[in-house]
Structures are given as C-alpha cells and as structure tokens.
PDB file of N, CA and C in Angstrom:
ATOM      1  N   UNK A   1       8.981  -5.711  -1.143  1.00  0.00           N
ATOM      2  CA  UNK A   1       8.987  -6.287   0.182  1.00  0.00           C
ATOM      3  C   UNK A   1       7.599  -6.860   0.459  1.00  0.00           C
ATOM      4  N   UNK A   2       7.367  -7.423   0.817  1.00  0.00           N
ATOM      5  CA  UNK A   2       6.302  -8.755   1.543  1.00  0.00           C
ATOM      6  C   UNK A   2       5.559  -8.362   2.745  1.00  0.00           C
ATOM      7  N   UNK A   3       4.495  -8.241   2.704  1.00  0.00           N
ATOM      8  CA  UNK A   3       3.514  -7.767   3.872  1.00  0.00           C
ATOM      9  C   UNK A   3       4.425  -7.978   5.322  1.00  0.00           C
ATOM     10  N   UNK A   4       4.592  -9.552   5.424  1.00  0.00           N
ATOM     11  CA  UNK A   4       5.033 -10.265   6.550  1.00  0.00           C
ATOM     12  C   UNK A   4       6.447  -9.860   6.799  1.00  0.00           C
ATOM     13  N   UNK A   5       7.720  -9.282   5.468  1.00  0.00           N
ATOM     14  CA  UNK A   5       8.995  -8.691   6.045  1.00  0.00           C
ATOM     15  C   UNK A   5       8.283  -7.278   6.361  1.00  0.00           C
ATOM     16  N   UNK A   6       7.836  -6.550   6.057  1.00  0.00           N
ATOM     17  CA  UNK A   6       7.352  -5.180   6.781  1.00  0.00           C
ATOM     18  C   UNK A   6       6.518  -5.242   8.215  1.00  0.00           C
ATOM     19  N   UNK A   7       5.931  -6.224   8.282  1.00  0.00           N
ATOM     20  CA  UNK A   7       5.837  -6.645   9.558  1.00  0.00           C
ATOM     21  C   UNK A   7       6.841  -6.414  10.296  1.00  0.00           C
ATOM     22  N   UNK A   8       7.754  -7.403  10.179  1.00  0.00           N
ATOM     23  CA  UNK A   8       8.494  -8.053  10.872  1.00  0.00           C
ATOM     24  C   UNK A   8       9.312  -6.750  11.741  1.00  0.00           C
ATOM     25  N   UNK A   9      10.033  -6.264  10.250  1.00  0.00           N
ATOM     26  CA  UNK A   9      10.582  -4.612  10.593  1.00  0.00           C
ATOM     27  C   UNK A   9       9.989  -4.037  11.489  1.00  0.00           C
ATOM     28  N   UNK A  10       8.306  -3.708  11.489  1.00  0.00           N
ATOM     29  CA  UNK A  10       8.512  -2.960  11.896  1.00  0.00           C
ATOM     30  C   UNK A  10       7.822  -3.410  13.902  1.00  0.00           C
ATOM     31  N   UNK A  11       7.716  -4.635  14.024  1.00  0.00           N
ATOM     32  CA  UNK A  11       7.629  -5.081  15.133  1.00  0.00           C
ATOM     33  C   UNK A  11       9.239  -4.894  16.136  1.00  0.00           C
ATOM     34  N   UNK A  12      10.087  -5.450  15.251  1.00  0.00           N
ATOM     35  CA  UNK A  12      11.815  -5.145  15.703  1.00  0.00           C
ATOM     36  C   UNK A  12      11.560  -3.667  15.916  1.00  0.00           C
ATOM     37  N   UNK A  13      10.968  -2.479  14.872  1.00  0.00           N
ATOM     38  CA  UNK A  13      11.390  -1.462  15.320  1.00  0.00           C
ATOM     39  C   UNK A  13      10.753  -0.857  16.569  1.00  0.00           C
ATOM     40  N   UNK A  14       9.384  -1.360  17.192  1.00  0.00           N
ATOM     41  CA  UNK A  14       8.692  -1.312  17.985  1.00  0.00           C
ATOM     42  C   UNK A  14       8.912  -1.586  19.863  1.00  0.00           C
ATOM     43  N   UNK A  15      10.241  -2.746  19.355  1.00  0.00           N
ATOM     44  CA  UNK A  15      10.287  -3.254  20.795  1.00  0.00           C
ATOM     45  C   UNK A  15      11.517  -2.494  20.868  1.00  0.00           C
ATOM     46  N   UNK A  16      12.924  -2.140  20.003  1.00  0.00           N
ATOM     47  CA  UNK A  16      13.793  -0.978  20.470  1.00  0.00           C
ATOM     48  C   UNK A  16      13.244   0.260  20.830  1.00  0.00           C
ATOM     49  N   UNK A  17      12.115   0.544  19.885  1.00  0.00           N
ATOM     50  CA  UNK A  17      11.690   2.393  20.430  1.00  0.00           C
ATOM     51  C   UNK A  17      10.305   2.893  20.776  1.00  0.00           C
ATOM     52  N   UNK A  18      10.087   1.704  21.232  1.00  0.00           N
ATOM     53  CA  UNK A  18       8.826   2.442  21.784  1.00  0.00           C
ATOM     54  C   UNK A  18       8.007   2.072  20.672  1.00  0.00           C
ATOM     55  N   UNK A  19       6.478   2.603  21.152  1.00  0.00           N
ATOM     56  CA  UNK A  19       5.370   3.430  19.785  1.00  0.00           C
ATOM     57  C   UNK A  19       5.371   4.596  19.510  1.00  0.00           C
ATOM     58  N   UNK A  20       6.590   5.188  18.690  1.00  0.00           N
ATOM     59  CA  UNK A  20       6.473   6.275  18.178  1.00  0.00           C
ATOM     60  C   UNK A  20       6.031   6.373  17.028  1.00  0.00           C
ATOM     61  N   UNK A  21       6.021   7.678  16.697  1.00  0.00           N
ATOM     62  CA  UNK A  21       5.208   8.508  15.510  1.00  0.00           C
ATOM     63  C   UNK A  21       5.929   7.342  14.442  1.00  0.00           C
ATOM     64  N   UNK A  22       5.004   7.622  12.970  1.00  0.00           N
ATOM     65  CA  UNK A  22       5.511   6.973  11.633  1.00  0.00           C
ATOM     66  C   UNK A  22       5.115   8.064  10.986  1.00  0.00           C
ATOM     67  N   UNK A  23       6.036   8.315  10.131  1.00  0.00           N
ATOM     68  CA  UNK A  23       6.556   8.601   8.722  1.00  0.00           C
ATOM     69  C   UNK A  23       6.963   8.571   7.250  1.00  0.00           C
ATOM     70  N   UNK A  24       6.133   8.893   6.397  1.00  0.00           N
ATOM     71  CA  UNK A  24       6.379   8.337   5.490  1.00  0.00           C
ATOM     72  C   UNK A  24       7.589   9.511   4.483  1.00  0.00           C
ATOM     73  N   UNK A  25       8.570   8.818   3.439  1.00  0.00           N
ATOM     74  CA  UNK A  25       9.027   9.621   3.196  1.00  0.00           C
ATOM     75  C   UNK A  25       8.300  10.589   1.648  1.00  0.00           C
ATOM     76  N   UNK A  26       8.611  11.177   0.927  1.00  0.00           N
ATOM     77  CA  UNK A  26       7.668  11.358  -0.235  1.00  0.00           C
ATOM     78  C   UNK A  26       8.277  11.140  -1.200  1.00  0.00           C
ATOM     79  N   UNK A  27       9.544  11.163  -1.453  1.00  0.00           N
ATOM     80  CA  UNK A  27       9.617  10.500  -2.722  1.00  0.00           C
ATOM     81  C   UNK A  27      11.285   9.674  -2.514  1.00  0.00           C
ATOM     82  N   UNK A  28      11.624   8.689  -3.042  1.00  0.00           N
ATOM     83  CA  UNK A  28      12.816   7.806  -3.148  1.00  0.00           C
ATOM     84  C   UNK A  28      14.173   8.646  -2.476  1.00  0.00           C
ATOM     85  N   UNK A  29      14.506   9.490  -2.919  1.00  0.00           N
ATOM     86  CA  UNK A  29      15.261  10.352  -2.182  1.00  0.00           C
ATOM     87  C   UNK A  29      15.458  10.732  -0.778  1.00  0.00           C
ATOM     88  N   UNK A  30      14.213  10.773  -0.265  1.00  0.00           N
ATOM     89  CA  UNK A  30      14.134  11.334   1.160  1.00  0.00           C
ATOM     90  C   UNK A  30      14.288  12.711   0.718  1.00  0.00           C
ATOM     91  N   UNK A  31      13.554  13.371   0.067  1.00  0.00           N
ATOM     92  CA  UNK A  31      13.584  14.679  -0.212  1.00  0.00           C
ATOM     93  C   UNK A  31      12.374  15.453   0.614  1.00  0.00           C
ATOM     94  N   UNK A  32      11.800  14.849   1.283  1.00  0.00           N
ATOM     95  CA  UNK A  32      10.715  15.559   2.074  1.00  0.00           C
ATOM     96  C   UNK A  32      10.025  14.234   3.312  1.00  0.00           C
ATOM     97  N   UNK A  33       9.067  14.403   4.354  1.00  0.00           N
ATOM     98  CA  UNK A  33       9.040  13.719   4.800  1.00  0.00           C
ATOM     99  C   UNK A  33       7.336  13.911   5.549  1.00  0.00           C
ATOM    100  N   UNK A  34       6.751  12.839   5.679  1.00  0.00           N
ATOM    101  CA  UNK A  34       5.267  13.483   5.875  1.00  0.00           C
ATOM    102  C   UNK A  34       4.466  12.376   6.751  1.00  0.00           C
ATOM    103  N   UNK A  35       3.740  12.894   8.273  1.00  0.00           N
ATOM    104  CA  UNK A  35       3.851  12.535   9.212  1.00  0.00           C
ATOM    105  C   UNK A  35       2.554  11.565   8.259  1.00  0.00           C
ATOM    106  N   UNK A  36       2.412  10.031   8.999  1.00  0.00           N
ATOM    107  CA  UNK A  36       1.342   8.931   8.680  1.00  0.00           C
ATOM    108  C   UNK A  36       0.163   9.016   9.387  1.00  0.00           C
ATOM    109  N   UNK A  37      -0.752   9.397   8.718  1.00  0.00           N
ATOM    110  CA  UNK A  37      -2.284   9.719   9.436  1.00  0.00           C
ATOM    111  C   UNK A  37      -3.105   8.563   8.868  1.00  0.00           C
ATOM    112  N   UNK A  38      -3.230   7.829   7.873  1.00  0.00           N
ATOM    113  CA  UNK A  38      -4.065   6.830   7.840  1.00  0.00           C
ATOM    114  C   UNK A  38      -3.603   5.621   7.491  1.00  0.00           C
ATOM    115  N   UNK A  39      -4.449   4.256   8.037  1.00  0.00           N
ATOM    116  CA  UNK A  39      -3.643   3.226   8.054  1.00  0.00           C
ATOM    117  C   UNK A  39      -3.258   2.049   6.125  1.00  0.00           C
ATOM    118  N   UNK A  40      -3.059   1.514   6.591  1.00  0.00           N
ATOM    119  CA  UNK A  40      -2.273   0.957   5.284  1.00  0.00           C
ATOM    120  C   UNK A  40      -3.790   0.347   4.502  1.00  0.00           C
ATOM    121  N   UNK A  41      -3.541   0.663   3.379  1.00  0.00           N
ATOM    122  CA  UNK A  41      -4.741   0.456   2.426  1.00  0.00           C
ATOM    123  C   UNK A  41      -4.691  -0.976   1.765  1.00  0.00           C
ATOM    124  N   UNK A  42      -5.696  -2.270   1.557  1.00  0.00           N
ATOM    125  CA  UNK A  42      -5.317  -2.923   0.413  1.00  0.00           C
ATOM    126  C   UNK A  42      -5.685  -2.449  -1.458  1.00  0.00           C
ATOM    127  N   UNK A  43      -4.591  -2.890  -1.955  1.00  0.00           N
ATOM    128  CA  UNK A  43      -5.453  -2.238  -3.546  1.00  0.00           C
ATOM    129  C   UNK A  43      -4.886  -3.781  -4.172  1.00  0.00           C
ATOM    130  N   UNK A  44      -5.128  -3.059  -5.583  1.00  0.00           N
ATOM    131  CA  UNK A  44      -4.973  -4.366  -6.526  1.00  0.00           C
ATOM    132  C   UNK A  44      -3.872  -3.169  -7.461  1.00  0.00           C
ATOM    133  N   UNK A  45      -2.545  -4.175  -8.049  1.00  0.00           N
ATOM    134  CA  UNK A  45      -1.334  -3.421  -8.423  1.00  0.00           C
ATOM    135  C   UNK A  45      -1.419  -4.341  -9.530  1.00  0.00           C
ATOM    136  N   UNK A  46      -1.796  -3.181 -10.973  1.00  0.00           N
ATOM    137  CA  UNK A  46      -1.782  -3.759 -11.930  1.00  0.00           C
ATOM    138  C   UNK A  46      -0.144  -3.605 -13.127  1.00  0.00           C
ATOM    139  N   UNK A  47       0.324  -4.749 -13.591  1.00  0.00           N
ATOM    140  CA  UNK A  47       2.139  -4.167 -14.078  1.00  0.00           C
ATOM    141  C   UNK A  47       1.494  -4.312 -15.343  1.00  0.00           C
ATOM    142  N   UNK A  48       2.053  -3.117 -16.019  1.00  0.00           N
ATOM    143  CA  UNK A  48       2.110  -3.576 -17.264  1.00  0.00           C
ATOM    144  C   UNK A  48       2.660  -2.456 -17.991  1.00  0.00           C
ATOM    145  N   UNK A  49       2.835  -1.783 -18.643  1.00  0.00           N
ATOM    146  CA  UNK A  49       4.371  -0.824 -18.825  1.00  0.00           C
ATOM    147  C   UNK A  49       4.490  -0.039 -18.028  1.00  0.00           C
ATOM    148  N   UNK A  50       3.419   0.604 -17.318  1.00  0.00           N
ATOM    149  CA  UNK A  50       3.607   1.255 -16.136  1.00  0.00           C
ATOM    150  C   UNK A  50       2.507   0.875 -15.003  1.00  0.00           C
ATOM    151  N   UNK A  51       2.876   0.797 -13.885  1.00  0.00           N
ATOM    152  CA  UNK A  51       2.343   0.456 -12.235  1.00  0.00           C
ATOM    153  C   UNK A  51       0.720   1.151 -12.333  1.00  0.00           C
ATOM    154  N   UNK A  52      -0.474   0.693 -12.614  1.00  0.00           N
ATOM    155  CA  UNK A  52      -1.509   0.777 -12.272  1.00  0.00           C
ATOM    156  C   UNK A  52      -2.185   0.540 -11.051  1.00  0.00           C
ATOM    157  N   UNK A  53      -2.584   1.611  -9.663  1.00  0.00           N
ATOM    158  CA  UNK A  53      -2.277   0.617  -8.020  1.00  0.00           C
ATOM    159  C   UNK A  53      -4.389   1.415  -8.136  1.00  0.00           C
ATOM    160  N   UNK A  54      -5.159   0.150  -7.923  1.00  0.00           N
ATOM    161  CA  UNK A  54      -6.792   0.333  -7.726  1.00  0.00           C
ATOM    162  C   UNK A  54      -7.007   0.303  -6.575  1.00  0.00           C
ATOM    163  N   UNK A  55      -7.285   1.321  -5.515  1.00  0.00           N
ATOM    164  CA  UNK A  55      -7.822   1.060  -3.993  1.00  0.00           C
ATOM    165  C   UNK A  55      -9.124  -0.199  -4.342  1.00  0.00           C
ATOM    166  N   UNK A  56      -8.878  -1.270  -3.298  1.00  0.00           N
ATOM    167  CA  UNK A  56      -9.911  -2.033  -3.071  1.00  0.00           C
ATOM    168  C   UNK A  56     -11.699  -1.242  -3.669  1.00  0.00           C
ATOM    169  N   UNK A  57     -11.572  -0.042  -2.467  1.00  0.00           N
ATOM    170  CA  UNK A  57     -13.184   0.772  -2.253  1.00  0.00           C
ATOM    171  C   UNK A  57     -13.099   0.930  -4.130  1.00  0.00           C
ATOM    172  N   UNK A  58     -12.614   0.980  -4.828  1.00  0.00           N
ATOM    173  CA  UNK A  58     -12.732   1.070  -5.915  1.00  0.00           C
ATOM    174  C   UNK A  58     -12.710   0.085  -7.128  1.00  0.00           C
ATOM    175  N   UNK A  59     -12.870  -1.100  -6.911  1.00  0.00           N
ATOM    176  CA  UNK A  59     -13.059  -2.331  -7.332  1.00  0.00           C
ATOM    177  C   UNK A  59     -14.271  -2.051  -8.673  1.00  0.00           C
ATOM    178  N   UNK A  60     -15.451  -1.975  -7.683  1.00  0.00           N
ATOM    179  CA  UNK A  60     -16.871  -1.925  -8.351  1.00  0.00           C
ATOM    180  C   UNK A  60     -16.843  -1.175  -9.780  1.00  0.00           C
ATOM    181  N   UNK A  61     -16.600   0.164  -9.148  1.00  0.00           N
ATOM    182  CA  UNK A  61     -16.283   1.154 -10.283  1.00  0.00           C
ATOM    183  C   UNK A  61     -15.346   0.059 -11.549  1.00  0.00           C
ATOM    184  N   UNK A  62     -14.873  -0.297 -11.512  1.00  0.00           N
ATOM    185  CA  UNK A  62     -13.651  -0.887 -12.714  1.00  0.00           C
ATOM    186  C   UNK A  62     -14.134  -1.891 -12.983  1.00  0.00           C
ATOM    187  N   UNK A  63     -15.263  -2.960 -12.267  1.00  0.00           N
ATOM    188  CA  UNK A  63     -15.862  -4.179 -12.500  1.00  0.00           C
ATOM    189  C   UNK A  63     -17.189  -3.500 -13.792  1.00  0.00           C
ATOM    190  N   UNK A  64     -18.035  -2.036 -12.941  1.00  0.00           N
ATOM    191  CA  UNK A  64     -19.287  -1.687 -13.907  1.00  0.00           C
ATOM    192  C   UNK A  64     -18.574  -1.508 -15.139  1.00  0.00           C
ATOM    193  N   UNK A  65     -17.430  -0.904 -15.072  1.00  0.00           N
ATOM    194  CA  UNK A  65     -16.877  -0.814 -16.744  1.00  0.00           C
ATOM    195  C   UNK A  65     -16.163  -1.422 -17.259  1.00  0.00           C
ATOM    196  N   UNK A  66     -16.065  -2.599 -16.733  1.00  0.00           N
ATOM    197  CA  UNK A  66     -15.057  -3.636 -17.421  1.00  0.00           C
ATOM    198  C   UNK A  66     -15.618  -5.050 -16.740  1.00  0.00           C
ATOM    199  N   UNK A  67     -16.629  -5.822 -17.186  1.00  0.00           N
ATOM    200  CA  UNK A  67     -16.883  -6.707 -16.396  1.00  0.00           C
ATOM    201  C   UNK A  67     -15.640  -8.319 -16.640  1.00  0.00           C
ATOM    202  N   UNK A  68     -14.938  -7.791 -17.541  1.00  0.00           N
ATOM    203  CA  UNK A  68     -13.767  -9.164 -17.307  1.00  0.00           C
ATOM    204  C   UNK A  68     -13.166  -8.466 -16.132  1.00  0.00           C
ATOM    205  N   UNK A  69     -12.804  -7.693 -16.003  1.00  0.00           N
ATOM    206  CA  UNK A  69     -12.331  -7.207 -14.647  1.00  0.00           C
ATOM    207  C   UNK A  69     -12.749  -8.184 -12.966  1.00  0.00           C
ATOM    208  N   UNK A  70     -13.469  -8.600 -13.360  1.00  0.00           N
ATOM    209  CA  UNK A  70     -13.818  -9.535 -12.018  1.00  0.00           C
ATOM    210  C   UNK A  70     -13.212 -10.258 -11.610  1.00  0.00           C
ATOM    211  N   UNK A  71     -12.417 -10.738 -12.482  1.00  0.00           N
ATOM    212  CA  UNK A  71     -11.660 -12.001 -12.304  1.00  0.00           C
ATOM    213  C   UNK A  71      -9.763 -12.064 -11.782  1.00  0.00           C
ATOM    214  N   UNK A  72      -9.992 -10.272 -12.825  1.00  0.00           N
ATOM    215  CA  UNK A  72      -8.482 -10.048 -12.230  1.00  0.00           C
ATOM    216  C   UNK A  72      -8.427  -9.098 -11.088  1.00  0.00           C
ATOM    217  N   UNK A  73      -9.243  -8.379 -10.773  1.00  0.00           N
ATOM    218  CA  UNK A  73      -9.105  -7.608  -9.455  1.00  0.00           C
ATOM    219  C   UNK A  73      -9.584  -8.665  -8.204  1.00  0.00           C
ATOM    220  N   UNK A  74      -8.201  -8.552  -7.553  1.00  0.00           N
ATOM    221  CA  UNK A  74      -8.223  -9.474  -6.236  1.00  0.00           C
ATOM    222  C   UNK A  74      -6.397  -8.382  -5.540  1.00  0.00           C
ATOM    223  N   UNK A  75      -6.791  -8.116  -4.611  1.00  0.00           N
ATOM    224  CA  UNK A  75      -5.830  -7.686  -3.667  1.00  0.00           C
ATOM    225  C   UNK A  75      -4.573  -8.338  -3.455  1.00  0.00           C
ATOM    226  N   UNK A  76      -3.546  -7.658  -4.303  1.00  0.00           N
ATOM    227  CA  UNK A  76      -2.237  -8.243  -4.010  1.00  0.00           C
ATOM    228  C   UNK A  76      -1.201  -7.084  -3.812  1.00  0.00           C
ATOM    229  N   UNK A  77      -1.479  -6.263  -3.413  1.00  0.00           N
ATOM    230  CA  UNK A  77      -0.706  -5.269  -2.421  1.00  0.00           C
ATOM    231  C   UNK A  77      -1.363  -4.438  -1.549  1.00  0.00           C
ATOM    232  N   UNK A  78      -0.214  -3.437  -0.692  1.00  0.00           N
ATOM    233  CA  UNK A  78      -0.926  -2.634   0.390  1.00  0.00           C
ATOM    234  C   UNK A  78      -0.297  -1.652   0.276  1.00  0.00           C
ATOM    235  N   UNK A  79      -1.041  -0.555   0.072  1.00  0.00           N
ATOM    236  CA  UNK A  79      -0.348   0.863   0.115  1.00  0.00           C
ATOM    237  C   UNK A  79      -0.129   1.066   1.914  1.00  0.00           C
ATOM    238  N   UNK A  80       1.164   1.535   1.767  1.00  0.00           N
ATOM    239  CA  UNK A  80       1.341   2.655   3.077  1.00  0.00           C
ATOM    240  C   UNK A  80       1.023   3.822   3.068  1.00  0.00           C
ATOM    241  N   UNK A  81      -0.095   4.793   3.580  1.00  0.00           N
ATOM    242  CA  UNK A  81      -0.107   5.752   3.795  1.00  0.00           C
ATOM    243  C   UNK A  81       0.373   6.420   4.204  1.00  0.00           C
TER     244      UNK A  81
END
C-alpha cells in the first residue's frame, strides 16, 4: 500500500470516529494487538531474497561500511510503529 492510500484510510477513518487510539496488530493473523506509541518511521526497504528494512537514523552506519551504499540508500518506505 502507498503512503498516500494509507493516508487516505486513515483520514476516512478519522472523520467517522473521531481521534481515537491506534493500534497496531503484531503479526498477520491478528494474533495479538499492541497500542501505537511512536510515529511512523522513514527507512530504506532493501528486496532481495529476503526484506532488508534500514531506519533512515541508520543510513551513515551502512554508508561508513559500504561506501557504494550512497547511492542506493534513499527512503522508499515507512514503517508503522
């Protein structure tokens, strides 16, 4: 989903109910459920046989040890907390 459809959601969900609490769930299932205390993070989401996700604040670190790294770390997702 797309920054701007999660937006969108959750503006619709805003004007039916108020500003209530958010929630995140913990895993695909809905097997547990865990109240949202910090706001949405940007990282850099690397694919490649498996999902590599770099918080932004952690860029540098991966640039000092990999200086081709510069070129491919640029922010193209957002974690929900």
């Amino acid at each position: 989903m797309l920054l701007s459809e999660h937006i969108k959601h959750c503006q619709e969900l805003l004007e039916e109910y108020g500003d209530v609490e958010c929630y995140t769930a913990d895993d695909a299932e809905g097997n547990g459920y865990s109240k949202t205390y910090y706001p949405p993070s940007p990282v850099y989401v690397r694919k490649t046989d498996e999902i590599e996700v770099i918080p932004e604040s952690s860029f540098e670190e991966y640039i000092e040890d990999d200086e081709e790294m510069v070129n491919e770390l640029k922010v193209n997702g957002i974690v929900l907390n």
